[in-house]
N, C-alpha and C. Protein backbone atom coordinates (compact mmCIF):
# COMPACT_ATOMS: atom_id res chain seq x y z
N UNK A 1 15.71 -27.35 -0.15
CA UNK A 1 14.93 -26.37 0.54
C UNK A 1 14.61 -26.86 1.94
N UNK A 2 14.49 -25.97 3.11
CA UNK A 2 14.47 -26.04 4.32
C UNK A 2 12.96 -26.14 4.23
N UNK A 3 12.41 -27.63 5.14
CA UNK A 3 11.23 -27.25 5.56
C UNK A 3 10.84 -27.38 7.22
N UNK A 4 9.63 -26.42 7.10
CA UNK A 4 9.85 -26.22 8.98
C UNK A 4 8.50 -27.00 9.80
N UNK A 5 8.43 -28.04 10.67
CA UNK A 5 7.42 -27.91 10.71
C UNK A 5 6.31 -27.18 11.52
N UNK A 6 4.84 -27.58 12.35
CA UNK A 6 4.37 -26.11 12.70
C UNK A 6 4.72 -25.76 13.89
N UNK A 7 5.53 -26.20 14.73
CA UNK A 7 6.08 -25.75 16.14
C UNK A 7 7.13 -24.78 15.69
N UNK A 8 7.86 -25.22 14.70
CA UNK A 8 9.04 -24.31 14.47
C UNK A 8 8.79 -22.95 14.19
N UNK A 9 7.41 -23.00 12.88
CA UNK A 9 6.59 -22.06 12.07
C UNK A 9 5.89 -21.28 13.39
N UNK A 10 5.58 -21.74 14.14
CA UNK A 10 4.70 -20.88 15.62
C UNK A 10 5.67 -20.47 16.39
N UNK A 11 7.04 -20.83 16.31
CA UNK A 11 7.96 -19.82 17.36
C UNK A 11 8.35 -18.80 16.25
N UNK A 12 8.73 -19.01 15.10
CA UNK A 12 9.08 -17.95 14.47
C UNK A 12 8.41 -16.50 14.17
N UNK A 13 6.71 -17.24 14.47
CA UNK A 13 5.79 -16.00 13.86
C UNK A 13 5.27 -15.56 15.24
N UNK A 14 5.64 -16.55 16.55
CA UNK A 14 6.09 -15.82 17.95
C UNK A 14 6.86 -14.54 17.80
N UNK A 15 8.41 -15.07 17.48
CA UNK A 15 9.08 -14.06 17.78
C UNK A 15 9.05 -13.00 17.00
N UNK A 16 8.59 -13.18 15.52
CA UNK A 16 7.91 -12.07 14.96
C UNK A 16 7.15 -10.79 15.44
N UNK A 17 5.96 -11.48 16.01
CA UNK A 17 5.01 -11.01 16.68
C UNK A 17 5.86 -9.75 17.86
N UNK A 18 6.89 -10.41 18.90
CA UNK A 18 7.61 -9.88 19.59
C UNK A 18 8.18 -8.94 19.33
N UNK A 19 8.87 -9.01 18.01
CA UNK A 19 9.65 -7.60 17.49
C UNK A 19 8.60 -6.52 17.18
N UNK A 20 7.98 -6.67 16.66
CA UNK A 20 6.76 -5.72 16.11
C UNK A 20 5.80 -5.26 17.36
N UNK A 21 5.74 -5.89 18.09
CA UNK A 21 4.66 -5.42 19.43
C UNK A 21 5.36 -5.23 20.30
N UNK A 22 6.66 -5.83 20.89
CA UNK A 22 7.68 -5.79 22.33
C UNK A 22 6.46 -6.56 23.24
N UNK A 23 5.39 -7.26 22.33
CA UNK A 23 4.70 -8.59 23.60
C UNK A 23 4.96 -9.60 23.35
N UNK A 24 4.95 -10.49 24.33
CA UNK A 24 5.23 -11.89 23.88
C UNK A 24 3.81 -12.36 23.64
N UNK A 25 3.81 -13.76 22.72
CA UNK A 25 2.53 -13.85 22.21
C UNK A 25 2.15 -15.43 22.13
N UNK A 26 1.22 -15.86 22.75
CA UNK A 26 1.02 -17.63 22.73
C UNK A 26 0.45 -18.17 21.41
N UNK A 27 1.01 -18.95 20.89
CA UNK A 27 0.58 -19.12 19.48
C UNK A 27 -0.49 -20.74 20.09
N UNK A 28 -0.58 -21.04 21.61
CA UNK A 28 -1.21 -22.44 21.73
C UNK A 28 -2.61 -22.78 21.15
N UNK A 29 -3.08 -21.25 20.83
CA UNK A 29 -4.87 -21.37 20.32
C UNK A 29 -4.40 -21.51 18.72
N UNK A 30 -5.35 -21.48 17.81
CA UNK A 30 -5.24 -21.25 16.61
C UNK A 30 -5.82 -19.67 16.22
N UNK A 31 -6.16 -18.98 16.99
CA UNK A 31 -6.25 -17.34 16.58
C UNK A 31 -5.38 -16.36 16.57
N UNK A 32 -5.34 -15.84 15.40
CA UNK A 32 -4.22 -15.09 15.51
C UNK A 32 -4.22 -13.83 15.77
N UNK A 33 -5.11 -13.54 16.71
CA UNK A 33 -5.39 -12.26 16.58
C UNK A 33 -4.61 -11.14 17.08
N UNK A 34 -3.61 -11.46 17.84
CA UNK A 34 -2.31 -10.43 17.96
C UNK A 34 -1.96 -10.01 16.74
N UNK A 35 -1.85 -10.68 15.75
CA UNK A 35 -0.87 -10.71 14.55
C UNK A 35 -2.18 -8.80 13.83
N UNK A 36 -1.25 -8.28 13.41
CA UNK A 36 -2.02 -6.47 12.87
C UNK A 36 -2.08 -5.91 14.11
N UNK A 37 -1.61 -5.86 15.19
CA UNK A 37 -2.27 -5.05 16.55
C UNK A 37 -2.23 -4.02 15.81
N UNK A 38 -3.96 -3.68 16.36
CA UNK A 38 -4.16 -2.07 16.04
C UNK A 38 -3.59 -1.27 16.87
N UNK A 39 -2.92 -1.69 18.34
CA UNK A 39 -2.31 -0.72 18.92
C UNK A 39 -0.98 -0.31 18.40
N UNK A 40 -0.26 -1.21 17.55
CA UNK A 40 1.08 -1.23 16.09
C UNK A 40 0.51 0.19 15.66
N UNK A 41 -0.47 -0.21 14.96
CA UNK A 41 -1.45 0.71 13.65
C UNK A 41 -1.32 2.04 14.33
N UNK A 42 -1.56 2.28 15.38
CA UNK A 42 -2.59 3.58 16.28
C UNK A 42 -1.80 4.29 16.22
N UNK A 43 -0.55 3.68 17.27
CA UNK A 43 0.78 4.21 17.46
C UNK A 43 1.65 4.76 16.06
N UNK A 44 1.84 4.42 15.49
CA UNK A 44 2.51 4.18 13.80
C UNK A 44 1.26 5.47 13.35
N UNK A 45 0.15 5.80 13.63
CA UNK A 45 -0.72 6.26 12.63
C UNK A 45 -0.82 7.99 13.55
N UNK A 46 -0.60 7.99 15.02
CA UNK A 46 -0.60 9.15 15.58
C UNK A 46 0.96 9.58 15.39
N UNK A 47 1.72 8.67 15.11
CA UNK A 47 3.43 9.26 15.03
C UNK A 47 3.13 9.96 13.95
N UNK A 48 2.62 9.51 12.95
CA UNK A 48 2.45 10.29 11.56
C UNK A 48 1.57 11.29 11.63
N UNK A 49 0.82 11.51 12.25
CA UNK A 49 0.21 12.83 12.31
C UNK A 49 0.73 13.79 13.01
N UNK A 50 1.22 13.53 13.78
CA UNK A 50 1.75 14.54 14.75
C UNK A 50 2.97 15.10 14.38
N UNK A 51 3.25 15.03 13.01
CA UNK A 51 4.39 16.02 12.01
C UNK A 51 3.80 16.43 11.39
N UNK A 52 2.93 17.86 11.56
CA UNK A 52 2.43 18.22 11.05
C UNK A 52 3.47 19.18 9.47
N UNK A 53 4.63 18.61 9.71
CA UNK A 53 5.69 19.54 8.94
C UNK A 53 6.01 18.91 7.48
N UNK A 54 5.74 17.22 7.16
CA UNK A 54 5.70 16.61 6.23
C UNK A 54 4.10 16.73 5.96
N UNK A 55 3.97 16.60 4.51
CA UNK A 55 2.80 16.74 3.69
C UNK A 55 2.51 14.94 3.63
N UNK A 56 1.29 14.20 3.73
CA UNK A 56 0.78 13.28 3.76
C UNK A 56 0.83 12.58 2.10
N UNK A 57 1.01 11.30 1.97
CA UNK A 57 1.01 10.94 0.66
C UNK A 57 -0.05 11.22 -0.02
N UNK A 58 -1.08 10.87 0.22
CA UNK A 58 -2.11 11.69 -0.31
C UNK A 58 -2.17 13.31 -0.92
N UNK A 59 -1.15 14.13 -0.24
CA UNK A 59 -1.37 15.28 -0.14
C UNK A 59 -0.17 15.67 -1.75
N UNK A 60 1.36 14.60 -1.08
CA UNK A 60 2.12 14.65 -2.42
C UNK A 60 1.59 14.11 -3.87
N UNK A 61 0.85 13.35 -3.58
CA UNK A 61 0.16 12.57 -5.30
C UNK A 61 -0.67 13.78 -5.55
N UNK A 62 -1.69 14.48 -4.78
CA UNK A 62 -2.66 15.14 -5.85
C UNK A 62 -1.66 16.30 -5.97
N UNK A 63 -0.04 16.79 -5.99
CA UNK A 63 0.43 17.59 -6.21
C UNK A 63 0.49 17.65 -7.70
N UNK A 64 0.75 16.01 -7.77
CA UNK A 64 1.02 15.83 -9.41
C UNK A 64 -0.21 16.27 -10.35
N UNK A 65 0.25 16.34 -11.16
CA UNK A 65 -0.59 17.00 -12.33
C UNK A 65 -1.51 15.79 -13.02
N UNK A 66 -2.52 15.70 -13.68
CA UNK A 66 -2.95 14.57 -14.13
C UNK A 66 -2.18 14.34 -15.85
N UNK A 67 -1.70 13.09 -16.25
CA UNK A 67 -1.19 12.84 -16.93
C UNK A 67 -1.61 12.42 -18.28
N UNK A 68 -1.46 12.97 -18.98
CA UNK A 68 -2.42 13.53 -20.61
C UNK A 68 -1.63 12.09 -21.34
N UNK A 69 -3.03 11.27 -21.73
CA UNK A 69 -2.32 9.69 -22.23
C UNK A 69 -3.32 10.08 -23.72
N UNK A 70 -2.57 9.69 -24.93
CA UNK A 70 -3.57 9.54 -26.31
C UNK A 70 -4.10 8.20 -26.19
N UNK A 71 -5.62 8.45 -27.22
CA UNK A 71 -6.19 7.03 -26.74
C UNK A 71 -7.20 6.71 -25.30
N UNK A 72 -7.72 5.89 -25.53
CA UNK A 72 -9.11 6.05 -24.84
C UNK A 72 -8.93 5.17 -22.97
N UNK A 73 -7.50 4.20 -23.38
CA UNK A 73 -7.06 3.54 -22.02
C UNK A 73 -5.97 3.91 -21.70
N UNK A 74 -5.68 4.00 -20.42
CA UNK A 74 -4.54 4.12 -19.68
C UNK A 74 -4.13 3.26 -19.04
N UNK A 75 -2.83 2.81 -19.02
CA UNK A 75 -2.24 1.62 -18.71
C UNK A 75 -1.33 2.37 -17.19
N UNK A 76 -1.62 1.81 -15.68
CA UNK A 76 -0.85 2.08 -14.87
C UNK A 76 -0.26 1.30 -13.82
N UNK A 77 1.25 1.71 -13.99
CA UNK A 77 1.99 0.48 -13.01
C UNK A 77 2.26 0.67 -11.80
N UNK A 78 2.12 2.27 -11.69
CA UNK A 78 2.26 3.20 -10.76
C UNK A 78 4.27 3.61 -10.15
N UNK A 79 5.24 2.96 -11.17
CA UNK A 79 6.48 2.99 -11.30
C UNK A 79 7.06 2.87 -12.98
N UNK A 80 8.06 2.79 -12.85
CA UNK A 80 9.01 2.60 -14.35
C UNK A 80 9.65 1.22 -14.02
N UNK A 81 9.60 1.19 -12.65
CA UNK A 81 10.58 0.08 -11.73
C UNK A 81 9.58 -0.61 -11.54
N UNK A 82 9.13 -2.37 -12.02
CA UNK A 82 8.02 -2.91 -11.23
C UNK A 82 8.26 -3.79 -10.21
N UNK A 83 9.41 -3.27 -9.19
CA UNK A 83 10.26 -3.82 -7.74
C UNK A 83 9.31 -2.56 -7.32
N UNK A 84 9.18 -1.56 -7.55
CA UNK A 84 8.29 -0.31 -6.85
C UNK A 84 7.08 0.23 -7.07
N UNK A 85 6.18 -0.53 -7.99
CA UNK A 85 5.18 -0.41 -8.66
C UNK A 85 4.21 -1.12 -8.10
N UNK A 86 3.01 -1.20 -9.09
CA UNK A 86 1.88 -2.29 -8.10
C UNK A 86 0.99 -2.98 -9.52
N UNK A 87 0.21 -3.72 -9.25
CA UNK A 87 -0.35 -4.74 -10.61
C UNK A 87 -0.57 -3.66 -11.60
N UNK A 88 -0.59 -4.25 -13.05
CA UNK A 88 -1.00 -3.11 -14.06
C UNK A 88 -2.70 -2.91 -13.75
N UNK A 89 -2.80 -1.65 -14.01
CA UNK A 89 -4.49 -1.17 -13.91
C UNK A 89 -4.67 -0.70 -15.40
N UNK A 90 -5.61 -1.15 -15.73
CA UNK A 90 -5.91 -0.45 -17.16
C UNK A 90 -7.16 0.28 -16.61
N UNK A 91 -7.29 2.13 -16.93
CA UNK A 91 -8.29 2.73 -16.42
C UNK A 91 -9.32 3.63 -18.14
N UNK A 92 -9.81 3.30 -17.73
CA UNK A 92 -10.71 4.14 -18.79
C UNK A 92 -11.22 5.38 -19.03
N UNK A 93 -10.74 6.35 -20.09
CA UNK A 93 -10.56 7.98 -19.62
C UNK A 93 -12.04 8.06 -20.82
N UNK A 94 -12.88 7.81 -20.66
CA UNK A 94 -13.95 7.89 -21.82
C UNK A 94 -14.80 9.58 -20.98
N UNK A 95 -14.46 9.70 -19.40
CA UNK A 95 -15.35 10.68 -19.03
C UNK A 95 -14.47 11.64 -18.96
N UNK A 96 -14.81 12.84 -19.19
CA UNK A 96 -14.54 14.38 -18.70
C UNK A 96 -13.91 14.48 -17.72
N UNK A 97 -13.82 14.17 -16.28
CA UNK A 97 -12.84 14.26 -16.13
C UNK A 97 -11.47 13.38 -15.13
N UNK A 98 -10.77 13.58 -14.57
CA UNK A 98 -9.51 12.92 -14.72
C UNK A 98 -10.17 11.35 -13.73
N UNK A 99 -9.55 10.44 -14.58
CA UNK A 99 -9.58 9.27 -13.77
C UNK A 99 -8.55 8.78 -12.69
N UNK A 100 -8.86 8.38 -12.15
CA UNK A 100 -7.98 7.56 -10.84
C UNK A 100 -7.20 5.75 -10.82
N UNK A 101 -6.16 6.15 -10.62
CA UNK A 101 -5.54 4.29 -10.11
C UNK A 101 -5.75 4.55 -8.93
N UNK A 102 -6.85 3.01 -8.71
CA UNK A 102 -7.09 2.39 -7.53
C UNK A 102 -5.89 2.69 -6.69
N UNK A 103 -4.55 2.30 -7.05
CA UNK A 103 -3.66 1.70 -6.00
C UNK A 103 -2.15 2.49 -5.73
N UNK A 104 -2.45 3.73 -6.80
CA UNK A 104 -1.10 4.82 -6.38
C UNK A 104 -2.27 6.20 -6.05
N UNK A 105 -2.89 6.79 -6.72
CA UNK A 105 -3.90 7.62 -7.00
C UNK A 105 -3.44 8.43 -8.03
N UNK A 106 -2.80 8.23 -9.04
CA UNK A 106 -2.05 9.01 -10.23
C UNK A 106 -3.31 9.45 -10.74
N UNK A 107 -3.67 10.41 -11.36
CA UNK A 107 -4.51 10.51 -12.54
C UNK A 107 -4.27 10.60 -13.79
N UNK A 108 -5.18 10.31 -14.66
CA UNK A 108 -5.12 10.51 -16.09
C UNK A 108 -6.50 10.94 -16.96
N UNK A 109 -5.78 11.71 -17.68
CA UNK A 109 -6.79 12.15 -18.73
C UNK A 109 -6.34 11.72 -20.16
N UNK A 110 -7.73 11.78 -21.26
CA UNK A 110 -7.24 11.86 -22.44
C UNK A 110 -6.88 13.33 -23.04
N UNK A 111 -5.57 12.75 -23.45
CA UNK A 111 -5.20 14.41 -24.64
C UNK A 111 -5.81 14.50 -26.17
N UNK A 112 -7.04 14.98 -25.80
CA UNK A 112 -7.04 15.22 -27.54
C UNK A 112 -6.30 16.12 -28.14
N UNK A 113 -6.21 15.57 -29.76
CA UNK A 113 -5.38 16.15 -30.18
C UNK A 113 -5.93 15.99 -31.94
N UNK A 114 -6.04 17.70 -32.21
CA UNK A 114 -7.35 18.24 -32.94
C UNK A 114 -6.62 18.52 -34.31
């Protein structure tokens, strides 16, 4: 295994920095505070609004229907694929009505069944 040490590790997450911002960036302090530019974020976050012609992820998940599980827990991976999924959530459907995963926003309810 290749190891790098931290001059090498500070040009790389330089030129990182570079691709993602088009700034060049001094890694000589120890702050990293270039690294997330919210001007990345802003830009990236008004491109997406300003199609107003695609529906927002938010907008496609609560399309879905909430998903009728027997049994009092729901187990969610938020995929079938867990390369596309996110940690398991176990959510608890004990209330009336539909519960939420933290980390896709799927819902679920319990199906009784009489």
């Amino acid at each position: 295994m290749a190891s790098f040490g931290r001059k090498q590790g500070m040009v790389m997450a330089s030129n990182l920095l570079k691709t993602l911002t088009g700034k060049s960036s001094n890694f000589g302090s120890r702050s990293l505070s270039g690294v997330g530019s919210s001007e990345v974020v802003t830009s990236h976050t008004d491109k997406w609004m300003q199609d107003t012609s695609k529906k927002s992820p938010m907008e496609l998940i609560n399309e879905v229907p909430p998903i009728k599980v027997e049994g009092r827990i729901a187990a969610c991976e938020g995929d079938t694929n867990p390369a596309l999924g996110h940690p398991i959530e176990y959510i608890c459907l004990d209330l009336p009505e539909p519960a939420v995963c933290k980390y896709c926003g799927l819902r679920f309810v319990q199906d009784h069944h009489h």
